[in-house]
N, C-alpha and C. Protein backbone atom coordinates (compact mmCIF):
# COMPACT_ATOMS: atom_id res chain seq x y z
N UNK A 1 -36.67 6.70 45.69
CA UNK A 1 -36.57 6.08 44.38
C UNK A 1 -37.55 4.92 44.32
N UNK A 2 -38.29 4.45 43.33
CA UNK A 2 -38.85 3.51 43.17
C UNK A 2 -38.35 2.49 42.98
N UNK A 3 -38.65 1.29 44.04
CA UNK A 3 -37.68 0.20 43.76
C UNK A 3 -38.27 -0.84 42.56
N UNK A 4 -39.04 -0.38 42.04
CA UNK A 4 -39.80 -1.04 40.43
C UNK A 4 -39.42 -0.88 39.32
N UNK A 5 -38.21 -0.20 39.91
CA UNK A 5 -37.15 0.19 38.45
C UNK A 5 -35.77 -0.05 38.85
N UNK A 6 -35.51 -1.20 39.64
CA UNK A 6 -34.44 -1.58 40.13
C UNK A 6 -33.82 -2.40 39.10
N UNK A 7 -32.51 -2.16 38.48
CA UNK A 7 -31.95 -3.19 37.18
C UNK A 7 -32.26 -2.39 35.82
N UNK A 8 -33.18 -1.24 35.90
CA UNK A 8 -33.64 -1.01 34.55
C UNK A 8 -32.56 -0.21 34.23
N UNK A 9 -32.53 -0.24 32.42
CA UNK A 9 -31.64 0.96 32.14
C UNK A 9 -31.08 2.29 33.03
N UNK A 10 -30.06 2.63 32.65
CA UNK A 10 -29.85 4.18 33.63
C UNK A 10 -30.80 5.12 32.99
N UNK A 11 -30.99 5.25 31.64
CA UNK A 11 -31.79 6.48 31.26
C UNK A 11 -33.06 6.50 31.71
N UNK A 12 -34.01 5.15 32.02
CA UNK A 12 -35.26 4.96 32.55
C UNK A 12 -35.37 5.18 33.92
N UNK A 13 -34.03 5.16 34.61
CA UNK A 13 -34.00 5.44 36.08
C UNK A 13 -34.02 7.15 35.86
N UNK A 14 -33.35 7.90 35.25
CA UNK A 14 -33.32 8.98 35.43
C UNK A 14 -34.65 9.62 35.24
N UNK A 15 -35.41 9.22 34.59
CA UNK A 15 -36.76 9.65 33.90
C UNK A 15 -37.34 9.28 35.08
N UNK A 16 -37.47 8.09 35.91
CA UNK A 16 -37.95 8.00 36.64
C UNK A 16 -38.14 8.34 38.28
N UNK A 17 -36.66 9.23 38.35
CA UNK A 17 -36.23 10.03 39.34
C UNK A 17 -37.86 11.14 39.60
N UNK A 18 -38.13 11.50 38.31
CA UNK A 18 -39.39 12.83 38.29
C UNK A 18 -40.89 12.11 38.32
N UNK A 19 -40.80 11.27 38.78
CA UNK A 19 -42.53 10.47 38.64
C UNK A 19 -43.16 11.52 40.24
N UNK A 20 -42.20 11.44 41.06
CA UNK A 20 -42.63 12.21 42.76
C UNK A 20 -43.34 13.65 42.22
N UNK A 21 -42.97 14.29 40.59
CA UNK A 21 -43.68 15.42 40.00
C UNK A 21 -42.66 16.45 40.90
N UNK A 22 -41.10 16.37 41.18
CA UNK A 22 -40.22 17.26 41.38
C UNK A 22 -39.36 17.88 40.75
N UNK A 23 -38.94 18.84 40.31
CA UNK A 23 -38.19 19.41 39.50
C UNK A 23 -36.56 19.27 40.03
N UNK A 24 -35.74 18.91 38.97
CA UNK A 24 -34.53 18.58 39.69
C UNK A 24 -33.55 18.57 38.15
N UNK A 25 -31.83 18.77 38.63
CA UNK A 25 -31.57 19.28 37.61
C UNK A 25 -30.31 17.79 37.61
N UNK A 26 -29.29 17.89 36.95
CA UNK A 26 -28.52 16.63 36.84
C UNK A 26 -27.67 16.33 37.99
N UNK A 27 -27.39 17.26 38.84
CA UNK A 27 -26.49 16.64 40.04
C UNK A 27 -27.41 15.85 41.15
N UNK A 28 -28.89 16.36 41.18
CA UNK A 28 -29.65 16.05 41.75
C UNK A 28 -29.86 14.52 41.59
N UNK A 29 -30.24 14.40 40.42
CA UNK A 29 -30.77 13.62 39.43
C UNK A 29 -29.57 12.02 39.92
N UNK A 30 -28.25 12.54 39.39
CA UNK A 30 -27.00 11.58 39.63
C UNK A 30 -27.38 11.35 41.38
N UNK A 31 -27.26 12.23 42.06
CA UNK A 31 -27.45 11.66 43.45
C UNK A 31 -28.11 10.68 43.78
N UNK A 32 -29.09 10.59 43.18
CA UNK A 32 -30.50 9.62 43.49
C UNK A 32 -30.51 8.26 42.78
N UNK A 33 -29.86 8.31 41.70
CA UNK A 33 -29.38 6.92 40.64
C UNK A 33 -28.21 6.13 40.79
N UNK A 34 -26.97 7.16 41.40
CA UNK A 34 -25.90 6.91 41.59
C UNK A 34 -25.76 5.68 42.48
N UNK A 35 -26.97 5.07 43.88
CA UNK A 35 -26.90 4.13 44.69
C UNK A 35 -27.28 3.09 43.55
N UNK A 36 -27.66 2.90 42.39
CA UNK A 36 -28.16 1.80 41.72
C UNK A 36 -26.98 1.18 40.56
N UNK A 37 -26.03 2.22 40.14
CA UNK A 37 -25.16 1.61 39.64
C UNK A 37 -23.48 1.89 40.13
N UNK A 38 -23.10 1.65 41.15
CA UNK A 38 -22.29 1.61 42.22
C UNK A 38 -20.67 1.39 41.46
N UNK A 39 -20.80 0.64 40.60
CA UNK A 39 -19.58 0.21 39.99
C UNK A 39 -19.29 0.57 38.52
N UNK A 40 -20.44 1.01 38.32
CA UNK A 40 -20.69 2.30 36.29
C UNK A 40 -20.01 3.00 36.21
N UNK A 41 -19.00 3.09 35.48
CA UNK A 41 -18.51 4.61 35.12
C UNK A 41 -19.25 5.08 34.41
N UNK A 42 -19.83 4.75 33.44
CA UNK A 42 -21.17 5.42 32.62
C UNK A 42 -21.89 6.37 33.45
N UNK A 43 -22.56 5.83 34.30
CA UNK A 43 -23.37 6.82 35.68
C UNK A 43 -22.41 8.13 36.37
N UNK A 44 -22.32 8.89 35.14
CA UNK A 44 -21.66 10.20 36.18
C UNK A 44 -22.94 11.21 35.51
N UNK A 45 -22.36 12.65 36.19
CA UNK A 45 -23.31 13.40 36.06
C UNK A 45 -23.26 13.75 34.84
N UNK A 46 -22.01 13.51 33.80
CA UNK A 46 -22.20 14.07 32.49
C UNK A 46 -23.21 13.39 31.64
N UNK A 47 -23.12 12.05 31.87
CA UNK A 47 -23.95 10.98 30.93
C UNK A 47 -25.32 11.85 31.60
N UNK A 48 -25.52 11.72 32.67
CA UNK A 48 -27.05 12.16 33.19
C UNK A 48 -27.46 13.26 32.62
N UNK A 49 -26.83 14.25 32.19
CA UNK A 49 -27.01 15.29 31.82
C UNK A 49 -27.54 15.66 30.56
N UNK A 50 -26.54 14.24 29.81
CA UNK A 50 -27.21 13.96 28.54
C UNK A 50 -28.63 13.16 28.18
N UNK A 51 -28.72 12.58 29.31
CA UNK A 51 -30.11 11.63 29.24
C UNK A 51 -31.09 12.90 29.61
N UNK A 52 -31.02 13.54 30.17
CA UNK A 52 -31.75 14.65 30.81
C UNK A 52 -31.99 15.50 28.90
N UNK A 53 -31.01 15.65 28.64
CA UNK A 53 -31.42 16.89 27.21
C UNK A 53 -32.15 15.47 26.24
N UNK A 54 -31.96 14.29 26.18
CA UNK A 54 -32.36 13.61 25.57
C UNK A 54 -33.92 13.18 25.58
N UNK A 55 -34.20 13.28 26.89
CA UNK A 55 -35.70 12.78 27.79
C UNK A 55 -36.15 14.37 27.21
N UNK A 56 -35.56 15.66 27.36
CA UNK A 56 -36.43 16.42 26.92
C UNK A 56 -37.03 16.46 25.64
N UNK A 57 -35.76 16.26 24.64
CA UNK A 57 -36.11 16.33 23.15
C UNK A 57 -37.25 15.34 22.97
N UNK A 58 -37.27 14.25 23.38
CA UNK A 58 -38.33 13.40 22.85
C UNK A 58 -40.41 14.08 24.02
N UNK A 59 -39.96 14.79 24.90
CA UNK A 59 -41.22 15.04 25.41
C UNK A 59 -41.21 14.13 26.81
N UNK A 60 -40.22 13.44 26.84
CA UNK A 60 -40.41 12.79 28.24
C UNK A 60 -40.79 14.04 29.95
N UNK A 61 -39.49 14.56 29.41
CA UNK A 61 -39.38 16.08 30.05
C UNK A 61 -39.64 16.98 30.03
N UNK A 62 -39.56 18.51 30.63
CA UNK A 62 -39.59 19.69 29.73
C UNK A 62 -38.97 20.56 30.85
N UNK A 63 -38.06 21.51 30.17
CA UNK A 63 -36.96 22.72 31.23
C UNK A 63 -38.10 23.58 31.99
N UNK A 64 -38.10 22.86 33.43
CA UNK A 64 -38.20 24.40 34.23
C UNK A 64 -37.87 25.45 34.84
N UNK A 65 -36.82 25.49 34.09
CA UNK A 65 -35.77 26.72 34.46
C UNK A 65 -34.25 26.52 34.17
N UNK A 66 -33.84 27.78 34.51
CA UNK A 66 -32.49 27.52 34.34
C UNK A 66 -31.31 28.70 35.66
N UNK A 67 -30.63 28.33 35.72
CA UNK A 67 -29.79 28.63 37.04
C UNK A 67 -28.05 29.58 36.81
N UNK A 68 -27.45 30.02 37.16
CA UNK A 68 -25.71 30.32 37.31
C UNK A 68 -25.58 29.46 38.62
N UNK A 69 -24.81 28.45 38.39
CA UNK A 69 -24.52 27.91 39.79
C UNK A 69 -23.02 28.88 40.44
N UNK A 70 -22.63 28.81 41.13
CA UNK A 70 -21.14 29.01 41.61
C UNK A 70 -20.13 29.36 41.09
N UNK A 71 -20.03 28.50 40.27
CA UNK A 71 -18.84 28.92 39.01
C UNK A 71 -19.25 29.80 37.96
N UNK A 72 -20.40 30.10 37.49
CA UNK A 72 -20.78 30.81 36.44
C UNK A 72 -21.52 29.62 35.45
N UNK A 73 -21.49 28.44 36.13
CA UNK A 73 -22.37 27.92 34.63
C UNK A 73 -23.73 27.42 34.73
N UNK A 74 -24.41 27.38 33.51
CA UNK A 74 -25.70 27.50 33.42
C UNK A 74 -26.02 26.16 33.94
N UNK A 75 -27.23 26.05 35.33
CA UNK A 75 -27.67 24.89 35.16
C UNK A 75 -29.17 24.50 34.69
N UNK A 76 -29.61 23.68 33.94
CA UNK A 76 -31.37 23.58 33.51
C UNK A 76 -31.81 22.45 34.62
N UNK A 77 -33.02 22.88 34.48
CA UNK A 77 -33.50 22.11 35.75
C UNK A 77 -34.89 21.92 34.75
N UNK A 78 -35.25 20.50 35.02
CA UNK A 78 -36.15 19.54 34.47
C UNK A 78 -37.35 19.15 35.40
N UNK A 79 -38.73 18.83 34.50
CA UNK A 79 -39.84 18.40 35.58
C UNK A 79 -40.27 17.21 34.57
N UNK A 80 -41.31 16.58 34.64
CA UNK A 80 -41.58 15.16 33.89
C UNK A 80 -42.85 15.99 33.41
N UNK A 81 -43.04 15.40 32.12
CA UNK A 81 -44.42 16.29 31.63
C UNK A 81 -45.43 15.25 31.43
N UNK A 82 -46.89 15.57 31.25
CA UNK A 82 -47.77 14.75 31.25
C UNK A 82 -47.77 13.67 30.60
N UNK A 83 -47.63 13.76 29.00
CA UNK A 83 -46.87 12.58 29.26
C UNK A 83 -45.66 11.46 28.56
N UNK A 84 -44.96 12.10 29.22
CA UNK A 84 -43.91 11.75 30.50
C UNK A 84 -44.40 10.50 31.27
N UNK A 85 -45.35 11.31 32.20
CA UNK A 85 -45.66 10.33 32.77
C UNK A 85 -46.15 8.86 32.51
N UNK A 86 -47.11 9.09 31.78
CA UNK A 86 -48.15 7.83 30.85
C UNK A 86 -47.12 7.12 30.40
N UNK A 87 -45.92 7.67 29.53
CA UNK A 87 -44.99 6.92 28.90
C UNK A 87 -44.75 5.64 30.22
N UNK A 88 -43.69 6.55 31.50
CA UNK A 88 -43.39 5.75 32.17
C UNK A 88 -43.72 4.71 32.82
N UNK A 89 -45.55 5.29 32.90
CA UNK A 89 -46.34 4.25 34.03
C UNK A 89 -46.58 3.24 32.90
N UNK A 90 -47.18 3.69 31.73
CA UNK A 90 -47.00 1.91 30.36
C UNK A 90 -45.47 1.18 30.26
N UNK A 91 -44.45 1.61 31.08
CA UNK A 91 -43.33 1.02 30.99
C UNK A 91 -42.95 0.01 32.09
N UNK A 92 -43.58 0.38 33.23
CA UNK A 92 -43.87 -0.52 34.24
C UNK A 92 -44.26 -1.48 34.59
């Protein structure tokens, strides 16, 4: 994780989970953010999930795929798009 986004919003952390240019879907995503807000109930994987469809709609993101996990449900899996990126690095 980049520690240059330590304190920032959760949704800017999540966006910023994909700067490494890895594709990763929301449990992933919660794993990696989850050490930054320790005491959030906000920070579960549902909120993430929603920041994730949210980062896509605006172009932050874009779906690279989609999955049946275990149980039968669909998971989308996200990459950071070009830019995505630019956004983030002018946010820095």
């Amino acid at each position: 994780m980049d520690t240059n986004m330590a304190g920032k919003p959760l949704k800017m952390m999540v966006a910023a989970t994909f700067l490494d240019g890895a594709a990763r879907n929301a449990e992933t995503v919660h794993q990696l953010v989850a050490g930054s807000y320790p005491s959030e109930r906000y920070c579960s994987r549902a909120t993430i999930a929603e920041h994730l469809k949210s980062l896509k709609a605006v172009g932050v993101l874009q779906e690279d795929g989609s999955y049946l996990d275990d149980t039968g449900a669909l998971v989308s899996v996200y990459r950071i798009s070009e830019y995505g990126v630019e956004k983030l690095r002018k946010a820095q």
